[in-house]
Protein backbone atom coordinates (compact mmCIF):
# COMPACT_ATOMS: atom_id res chain seq x y z
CA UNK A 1 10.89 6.79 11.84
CA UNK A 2 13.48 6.32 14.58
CA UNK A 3 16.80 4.37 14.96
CA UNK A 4 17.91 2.42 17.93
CA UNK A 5 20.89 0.93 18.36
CA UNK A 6 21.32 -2.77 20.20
CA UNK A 7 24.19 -4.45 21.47
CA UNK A 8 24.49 -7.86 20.32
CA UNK A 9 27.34 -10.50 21.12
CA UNK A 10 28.00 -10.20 17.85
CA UNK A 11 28.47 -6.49 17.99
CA UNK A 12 25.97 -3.13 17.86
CA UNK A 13 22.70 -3.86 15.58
CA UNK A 14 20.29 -1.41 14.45
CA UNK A 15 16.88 -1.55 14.14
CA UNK A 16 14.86 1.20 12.26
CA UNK A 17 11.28 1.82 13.40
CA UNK A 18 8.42 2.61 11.07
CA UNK A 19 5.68 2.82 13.50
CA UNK A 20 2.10 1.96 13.25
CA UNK A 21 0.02 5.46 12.23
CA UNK A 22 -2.82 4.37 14.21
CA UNK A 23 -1.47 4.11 17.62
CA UNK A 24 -1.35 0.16 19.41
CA UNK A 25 0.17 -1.96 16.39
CA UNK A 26 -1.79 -4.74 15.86
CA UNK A 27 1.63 -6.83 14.55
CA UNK A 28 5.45 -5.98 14.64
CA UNK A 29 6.58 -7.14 10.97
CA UNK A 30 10.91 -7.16 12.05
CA UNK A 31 12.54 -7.47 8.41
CA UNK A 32 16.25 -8.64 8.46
CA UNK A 33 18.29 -7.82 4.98
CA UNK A 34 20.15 -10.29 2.61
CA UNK A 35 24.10 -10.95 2.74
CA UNK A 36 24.47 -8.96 -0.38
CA UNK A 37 22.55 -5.74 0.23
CA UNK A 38 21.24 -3.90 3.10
CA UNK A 39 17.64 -2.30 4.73
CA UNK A 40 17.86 -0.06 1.70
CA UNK A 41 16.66 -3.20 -0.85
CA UNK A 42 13.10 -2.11 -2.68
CA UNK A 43 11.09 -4.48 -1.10
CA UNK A 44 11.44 -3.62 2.47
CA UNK A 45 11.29 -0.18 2.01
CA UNK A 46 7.80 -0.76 -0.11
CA UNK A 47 6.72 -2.65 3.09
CA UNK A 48 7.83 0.28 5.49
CA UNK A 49 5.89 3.03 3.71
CA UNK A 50 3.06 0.50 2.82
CA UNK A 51 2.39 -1.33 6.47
CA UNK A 52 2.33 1.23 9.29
CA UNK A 53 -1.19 2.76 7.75
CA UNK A 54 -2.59 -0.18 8.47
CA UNK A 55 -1.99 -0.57 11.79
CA UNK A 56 1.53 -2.58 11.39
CA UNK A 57 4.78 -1.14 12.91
CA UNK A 58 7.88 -2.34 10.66
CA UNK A 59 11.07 -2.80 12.50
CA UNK A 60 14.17 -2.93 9.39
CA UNK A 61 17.00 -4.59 11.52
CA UNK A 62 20.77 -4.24 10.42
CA UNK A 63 22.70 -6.80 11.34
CA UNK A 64 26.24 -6.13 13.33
CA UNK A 65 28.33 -6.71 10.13
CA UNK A 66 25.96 -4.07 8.14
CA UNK A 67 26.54 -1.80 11.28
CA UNK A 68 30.07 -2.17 11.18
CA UNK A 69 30.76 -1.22 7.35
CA UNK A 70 31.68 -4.53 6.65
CA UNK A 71 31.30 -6.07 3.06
CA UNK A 72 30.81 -10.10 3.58
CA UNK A 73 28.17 -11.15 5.80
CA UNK A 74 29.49 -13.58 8.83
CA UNK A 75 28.49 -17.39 8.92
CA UNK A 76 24.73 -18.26 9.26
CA UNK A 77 25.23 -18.84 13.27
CA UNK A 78 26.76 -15.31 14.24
CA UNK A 79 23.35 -14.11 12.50
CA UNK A 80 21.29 -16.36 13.79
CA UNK A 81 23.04 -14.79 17.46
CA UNK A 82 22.65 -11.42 16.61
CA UNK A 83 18.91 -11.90 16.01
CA UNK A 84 18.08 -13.52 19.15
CA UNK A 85 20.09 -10.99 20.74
CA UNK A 86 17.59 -7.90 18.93
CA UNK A 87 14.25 -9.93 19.80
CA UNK A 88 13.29 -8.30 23.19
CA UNK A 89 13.89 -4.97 21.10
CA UNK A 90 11.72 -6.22 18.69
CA UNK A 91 8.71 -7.55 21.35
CA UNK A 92 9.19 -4.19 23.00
CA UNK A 93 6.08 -2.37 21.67
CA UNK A 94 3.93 -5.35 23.23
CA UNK A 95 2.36 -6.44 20.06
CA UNK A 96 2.62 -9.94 18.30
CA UNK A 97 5.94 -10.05 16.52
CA UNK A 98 6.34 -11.69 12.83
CA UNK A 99 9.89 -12.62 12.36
CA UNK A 100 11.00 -12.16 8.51
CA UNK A 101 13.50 -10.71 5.91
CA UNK A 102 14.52 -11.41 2.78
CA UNK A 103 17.08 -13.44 1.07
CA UNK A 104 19.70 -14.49 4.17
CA UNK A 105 17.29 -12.75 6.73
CA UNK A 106 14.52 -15.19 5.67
CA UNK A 107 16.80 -17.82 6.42
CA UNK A 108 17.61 -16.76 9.75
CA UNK A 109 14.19 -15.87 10.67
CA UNK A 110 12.72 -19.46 9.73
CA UNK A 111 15.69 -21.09 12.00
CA UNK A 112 14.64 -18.99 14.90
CA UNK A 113 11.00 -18.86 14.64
CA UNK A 114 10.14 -21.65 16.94
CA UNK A 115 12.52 -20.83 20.03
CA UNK A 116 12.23 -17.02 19.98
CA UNK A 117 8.09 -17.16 19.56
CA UNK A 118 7.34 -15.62 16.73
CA UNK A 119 3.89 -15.15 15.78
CA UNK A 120 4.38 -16.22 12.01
CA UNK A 121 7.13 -15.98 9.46
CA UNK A 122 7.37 -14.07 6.45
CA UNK A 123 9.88 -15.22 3.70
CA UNK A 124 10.97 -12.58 1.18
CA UNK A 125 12.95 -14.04 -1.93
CA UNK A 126 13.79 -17.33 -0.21
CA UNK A 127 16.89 -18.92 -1.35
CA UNK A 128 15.77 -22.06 -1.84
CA UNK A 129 18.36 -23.20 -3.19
CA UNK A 130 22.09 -21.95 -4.88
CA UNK A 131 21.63 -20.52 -8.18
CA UNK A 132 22.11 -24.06 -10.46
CA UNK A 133 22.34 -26.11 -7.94
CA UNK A 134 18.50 -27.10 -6.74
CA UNK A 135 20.21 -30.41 -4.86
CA UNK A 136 21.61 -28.20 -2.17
CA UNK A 137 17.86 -27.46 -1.40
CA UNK A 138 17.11 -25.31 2.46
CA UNK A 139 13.53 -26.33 1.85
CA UNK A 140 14.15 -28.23 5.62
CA UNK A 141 14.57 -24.73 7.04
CA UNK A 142 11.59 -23.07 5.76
CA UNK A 143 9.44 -26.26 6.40
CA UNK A 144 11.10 -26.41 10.02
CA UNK A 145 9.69 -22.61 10.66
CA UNK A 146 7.09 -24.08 12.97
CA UNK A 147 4.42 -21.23 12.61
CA UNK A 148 2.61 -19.76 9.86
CA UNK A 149 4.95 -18.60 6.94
CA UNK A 150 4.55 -16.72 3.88
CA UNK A 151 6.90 -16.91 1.16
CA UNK A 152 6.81 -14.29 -1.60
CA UNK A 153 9.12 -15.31 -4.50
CA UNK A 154 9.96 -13.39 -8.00
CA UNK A 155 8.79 -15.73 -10.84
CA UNK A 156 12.31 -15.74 -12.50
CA UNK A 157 14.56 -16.08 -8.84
CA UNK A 158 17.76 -18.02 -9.65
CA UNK A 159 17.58 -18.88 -6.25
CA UNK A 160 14.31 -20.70 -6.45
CA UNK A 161 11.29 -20.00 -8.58
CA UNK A 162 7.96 -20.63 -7.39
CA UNK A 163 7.37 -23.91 -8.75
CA UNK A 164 10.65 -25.25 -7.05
CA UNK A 165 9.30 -24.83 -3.47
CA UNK A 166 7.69 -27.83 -1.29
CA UNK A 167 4.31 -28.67 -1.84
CA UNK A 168 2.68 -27.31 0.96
CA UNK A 169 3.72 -23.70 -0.12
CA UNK A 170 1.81 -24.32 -3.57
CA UNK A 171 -1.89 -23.43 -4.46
CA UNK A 172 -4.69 -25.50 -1.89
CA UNK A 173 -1.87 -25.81 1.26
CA UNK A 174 -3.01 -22.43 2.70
CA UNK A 175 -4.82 -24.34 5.44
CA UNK A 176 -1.39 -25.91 6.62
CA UNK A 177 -0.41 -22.23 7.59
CA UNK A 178 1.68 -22.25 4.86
CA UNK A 179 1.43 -19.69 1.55
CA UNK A 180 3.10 -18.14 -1.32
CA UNK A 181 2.96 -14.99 -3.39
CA UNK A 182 4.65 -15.02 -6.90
CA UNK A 183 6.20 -12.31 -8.23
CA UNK A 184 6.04 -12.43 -12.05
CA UNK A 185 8.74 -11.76 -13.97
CA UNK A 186 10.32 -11.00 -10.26
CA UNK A 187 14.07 -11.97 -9.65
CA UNK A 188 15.96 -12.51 -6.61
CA UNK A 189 15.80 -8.54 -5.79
CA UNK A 190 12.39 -8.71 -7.24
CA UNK A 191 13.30 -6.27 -10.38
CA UNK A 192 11.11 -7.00 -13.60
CA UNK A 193 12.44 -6.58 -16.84
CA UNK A 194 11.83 -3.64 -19.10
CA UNK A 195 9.77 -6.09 -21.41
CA UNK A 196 7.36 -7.92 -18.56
CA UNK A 197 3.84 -6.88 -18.72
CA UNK A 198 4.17 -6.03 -15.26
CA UNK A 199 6.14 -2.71 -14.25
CA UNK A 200 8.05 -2.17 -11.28
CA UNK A 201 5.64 -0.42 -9.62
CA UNK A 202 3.06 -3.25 -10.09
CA UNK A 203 5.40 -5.41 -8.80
CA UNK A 204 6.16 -3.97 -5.64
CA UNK A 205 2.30 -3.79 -5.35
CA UNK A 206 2.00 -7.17 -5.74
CA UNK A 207 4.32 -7.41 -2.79
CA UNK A 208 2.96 -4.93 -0.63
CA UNK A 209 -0.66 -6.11 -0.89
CA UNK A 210 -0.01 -9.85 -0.79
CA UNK A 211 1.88 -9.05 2.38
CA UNK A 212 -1.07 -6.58 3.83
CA UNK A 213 -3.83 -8.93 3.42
CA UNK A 214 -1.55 -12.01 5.43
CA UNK A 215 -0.70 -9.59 8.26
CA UNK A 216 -4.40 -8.75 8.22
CA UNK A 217 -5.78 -12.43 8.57
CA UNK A 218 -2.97 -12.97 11.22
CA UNK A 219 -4.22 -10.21 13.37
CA UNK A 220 -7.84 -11.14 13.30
CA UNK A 221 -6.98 -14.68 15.01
């Protein structure tokens, strides 16, 4: 695991490498974090231990206002500039690179995908939507990714449960390049309650492997 740091218009990023174990990576997953937490949230720290044994290098980017100490994440088009300003960082190893994060970083990686070339998109906790209010719906961003995304979504995410999002991310629309993993129980951090059948461990599992076997079918086209 190694640091680097990345000037950005918007200020100094960081981006934390968890290479690939078995030498060449055969993707670069880049994970941006939400507006409300940072690279430390359970699910893309599951992903950085998980991934790089399988040949995946995982690249946890911090975005200037995380760098900085700051407490309220900047408008949606200083992130979306900081993030194009990381992405020849992030192409740097040579391998395909699949633009993703969770939460706000999701966002920003589906309005980027297109123009910066990523390989696919991967969507963690979505916000679909503001909690109680599904008309103020971003489903136009995540439809508007332009490559192959993967949304995976707790079952009880105030933000947008599973059965919420467009059609084409819902069972039989994997051939549109388009999937999603649910998260039982799952909420917008992806923490299951005491009294769910599955545990927190399971859960993460869930994410980890759901995640694993997408990269894998990625990398074998």
């Amino acid at each position: 695991m190694t640091a680097e740091t990345v000037p950005t218009p918007a200020g100094d990023a960081r981006i934390t490498w968890h290479p690939a174990s078995t030498g060449r990576p055969r993707l670069v997953l880049a994970l941006g974090h939400g507006a409300g937490g940072g690279i430390e949230a359970r699910d893309l720290r599951a992903l950085a231990a998980a991934l790089p044994p399988l040949g995946f290098t995982v690249a946890l980017v911090e975005q200037p206002w995380r760098v900085a100490g700051k407490k309220v994440a900047p408008a949606p088009k200083t992130l979306d500039t900081g993030w194009r300003a990381l992405w020849p960082a992030l192409a740097g190893p040579g391998a395909p690179v699949v633009a993703g994060g969770r939460s706000a970083g999701a966002r920003v990686a589906c309005r980027t995908a297109r123009e910066l070339g990523a390989y696919a998109v991967l969507a963690l906790s979505f916000p679909l939507h503001p909690p109680g209010r599904p008309e103020k719906s971003r489903a136009a961003e995540l439809l508007g990714s332009g490559v192959p995304t993967l949304v995976v979504q707790g079952g009880n995410d105030p933000f947008g449960k599973p059965a919420e999002f467009p059609a084409e991310f819902r069972a039989g629309a994997a051939g549109e390049g388009r999937e999603l993993v649910e998260v039982a129980y799952g909420d917008h951090g992806f923490a299951v309650p005491k009294r769910a059948s599955l545990g927190q461990d399971e859960a993460l599992e869930r994410i980890t492997g759901g995640v694993a076997g997408w990269l894998a079918a990625l990398g074998d086209h």
